[in-house]
PDB file of N, CA and C in Angstrom:
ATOM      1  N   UNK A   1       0.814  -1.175   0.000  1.00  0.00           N
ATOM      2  CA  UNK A   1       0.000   0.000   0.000  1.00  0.00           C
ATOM      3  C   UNK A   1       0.868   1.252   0.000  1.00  0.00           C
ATOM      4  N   UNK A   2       1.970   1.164   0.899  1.00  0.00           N
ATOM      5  CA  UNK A   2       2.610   2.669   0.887  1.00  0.00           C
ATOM      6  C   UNK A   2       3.735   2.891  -0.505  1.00  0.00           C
ATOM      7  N   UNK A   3       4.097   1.451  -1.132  1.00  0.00           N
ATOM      8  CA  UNK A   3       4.799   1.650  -2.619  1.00  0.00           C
ATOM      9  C   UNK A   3       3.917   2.263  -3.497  1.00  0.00           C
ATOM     10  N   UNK A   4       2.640   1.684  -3.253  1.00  0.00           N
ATOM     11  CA  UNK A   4       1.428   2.534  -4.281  1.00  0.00           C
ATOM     12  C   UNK A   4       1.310   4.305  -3.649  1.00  0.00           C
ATOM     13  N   UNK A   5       0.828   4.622  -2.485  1.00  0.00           N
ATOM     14  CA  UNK A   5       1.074   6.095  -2.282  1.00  0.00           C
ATOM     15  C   UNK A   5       2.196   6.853  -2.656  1.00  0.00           C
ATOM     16  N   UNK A   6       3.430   6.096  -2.718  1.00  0.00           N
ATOM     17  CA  UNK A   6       4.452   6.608  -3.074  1.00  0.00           C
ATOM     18  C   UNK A   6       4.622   6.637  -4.432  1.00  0.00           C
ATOM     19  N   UNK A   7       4.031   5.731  -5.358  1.00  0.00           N
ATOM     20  CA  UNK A   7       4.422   6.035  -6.906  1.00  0.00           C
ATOM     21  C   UNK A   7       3.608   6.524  -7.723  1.00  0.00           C
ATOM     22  N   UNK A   8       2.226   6.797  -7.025  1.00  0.00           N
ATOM     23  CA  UNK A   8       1.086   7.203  -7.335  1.00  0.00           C
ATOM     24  C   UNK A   8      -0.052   6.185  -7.797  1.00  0.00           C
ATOM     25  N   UNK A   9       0.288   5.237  -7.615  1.00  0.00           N
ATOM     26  CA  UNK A   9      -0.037   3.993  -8.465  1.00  0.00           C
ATOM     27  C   UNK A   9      -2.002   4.234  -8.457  1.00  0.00           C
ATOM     28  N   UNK A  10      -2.470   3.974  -8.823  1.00  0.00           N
ATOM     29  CA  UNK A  10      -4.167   3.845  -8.260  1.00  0.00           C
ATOM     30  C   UNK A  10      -4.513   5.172  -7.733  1.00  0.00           C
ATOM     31  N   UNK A  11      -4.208   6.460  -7.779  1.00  0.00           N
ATOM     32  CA  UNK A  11      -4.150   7.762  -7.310  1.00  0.00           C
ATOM     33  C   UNK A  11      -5.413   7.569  -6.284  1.00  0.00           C
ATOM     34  N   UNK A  12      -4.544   6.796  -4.943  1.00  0.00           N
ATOM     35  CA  UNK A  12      -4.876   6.984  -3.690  1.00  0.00           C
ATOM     36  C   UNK A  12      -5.421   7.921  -2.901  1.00  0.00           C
ATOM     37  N   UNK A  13      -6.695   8.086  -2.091  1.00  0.00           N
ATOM     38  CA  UNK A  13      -6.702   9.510  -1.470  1.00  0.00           C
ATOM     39  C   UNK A  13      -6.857   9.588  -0.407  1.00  0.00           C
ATOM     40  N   UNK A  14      -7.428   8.045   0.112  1.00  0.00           N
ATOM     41  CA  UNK A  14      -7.795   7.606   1.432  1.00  0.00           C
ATOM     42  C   UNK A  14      -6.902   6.375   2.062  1.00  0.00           C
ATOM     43  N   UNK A  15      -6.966   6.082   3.586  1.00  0.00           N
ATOM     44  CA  UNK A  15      -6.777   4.947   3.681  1.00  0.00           C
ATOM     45  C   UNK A  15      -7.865   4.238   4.876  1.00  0.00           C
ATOM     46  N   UNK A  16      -8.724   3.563   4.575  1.00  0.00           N
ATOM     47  CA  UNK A  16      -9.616   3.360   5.726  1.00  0.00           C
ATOM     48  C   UNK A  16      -9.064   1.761   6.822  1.00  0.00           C
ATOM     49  N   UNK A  17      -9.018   2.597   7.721  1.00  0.00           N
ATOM     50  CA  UNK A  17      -8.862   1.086   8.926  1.00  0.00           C
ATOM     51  C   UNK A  17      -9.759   0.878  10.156  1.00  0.00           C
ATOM     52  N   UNK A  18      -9.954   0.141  10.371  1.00  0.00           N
ATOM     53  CA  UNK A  18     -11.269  -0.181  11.364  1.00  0.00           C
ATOM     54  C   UNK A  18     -10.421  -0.231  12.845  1.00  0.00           C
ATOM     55  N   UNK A  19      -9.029  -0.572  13.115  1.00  0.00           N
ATOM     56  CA  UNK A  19      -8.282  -0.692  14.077  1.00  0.00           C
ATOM     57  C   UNK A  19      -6.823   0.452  13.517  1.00  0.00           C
ATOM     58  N   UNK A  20      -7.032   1.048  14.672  1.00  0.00           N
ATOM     59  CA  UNK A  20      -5.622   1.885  14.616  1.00  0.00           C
ATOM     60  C   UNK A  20      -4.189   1.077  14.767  1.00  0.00           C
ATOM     61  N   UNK A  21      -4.476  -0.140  15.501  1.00  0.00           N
ATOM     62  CA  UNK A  21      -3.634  -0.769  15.706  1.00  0.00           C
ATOM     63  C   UNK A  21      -3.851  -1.773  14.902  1.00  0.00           C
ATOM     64  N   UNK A  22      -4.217  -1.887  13.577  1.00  0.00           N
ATOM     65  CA  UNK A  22      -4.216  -2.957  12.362  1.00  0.00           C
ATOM     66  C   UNK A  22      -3.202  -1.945  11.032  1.00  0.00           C
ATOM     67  N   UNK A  23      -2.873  -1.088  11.827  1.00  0.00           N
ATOM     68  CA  UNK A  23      -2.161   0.110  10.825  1.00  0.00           C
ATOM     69  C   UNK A  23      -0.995  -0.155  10.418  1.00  0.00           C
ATOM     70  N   UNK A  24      -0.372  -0.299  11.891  1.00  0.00           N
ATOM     71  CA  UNK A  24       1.209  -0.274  12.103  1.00  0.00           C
ATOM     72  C   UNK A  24       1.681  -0.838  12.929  1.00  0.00           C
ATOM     73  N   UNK A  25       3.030  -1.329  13.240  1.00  0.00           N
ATOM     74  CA  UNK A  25       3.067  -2.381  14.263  1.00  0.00           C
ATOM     75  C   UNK A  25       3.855  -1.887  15.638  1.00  0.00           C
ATOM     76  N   UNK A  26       3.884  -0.710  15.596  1.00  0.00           N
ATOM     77  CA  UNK A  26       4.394   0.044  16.442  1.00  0.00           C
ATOM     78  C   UNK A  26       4.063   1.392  16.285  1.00  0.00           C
ATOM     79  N   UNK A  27       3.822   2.411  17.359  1.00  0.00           N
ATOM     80  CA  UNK A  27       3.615   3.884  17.390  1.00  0.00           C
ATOM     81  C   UNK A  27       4.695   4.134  16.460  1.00  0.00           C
ATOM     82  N   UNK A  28       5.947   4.127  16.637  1.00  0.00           N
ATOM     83  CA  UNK A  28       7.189   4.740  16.112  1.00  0.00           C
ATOM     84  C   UNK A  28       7.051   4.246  13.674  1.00  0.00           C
ATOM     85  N   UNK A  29       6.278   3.246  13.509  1.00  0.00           N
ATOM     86  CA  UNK A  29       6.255   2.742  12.409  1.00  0.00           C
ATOM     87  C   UNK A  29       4.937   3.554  12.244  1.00  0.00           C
ATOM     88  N   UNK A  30       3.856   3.899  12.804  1.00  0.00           N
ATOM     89  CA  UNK A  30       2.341   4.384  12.523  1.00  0.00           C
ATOM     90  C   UNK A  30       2.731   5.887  12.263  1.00  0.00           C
ATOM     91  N   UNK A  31       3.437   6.406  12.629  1.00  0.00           N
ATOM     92  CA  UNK A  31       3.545   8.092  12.805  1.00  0.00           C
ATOM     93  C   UNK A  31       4.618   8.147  11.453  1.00  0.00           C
ATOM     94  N   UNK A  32       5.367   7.431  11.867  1.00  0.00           N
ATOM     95  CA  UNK A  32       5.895   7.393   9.788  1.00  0.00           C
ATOM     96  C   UNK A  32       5.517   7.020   8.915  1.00  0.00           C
ATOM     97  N   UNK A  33       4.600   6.059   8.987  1.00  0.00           N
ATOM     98  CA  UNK A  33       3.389   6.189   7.692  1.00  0.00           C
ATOM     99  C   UNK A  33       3.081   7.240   7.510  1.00  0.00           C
ATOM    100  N   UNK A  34       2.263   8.160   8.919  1.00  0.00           N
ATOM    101  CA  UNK A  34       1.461   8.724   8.417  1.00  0.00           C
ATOM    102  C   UNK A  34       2.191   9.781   8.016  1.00  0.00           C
ATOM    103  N   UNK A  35       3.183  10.051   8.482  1.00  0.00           N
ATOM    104  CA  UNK A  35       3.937  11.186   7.602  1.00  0.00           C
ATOM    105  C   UNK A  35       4.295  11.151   6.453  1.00  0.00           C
ATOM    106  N   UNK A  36       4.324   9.743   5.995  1.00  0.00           N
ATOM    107  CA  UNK A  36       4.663   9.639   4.220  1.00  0.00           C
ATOM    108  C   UNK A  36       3.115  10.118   3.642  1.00  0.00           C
ATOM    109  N   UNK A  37       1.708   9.647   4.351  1.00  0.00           N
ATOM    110  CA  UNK A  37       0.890   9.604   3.416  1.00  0.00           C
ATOM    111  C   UNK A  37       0.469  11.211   3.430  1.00  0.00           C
ATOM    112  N   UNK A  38       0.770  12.031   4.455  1.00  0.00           N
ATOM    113  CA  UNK A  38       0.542  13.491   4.789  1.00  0.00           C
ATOM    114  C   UNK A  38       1.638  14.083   3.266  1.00  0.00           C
ATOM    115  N   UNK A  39       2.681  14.100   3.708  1.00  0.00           N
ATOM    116  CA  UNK A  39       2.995  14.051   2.348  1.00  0.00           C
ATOM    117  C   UNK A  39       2.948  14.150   0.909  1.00  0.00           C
ATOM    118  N   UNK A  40       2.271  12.978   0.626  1.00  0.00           N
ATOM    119  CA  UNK A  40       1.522  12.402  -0.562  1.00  0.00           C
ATOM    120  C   UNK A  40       0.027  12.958  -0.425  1.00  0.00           C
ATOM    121  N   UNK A  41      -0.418  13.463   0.208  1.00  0.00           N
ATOM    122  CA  UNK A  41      -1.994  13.826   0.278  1.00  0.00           C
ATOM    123  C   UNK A  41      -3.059  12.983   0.448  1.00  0.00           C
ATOM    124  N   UNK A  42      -2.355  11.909   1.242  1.00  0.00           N
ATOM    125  CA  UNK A  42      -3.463  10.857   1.342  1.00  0.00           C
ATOM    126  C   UNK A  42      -3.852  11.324   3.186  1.00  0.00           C
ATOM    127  N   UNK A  43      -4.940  10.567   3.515  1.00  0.00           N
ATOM    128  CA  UNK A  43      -5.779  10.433   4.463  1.00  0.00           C
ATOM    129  C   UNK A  43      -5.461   9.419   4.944  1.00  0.00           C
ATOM    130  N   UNK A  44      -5.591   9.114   6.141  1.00  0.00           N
ATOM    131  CA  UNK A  44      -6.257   8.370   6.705  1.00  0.00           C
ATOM    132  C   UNK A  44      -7.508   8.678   7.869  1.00  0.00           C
ATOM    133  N   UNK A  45      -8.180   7.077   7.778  1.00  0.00           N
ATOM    134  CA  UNK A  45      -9.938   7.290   8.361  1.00  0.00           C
ATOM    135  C   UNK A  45      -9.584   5.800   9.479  1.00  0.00           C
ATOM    136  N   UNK A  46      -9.777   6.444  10.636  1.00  0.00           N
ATOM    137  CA  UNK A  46      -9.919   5.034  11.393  1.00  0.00           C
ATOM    138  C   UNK A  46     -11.398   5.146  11.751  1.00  0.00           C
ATOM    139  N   UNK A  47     -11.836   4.108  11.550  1.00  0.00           N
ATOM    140  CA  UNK A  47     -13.446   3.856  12.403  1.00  0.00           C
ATOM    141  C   UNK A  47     -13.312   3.023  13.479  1.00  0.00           C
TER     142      UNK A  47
END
């Protein structure tokens, strides 16, 4: 998923997860996602 935000692949805009902790496998790995997808202009939506 984050090779596709990163190459534009499927021009991504969202990312929906039902668990915050189905995201990333650590705080320190979740907050650098989300800084790549902030970045890239993607979202994320936890429900």
């Amino acid at each position: 998923m984050m090779d596709d935000i990163k190459t534009g692949k499927d021009d991504v805009s969202y990312v929906l997860v039902f668990k915050l902790s189905r995201f990333g496998i650590n705080a320190a790995d979740t907050l650098n996602s989300l800084q790549v997808m902030q970045d890239f202009g993607v979202n994320l939506i936890c429900v």
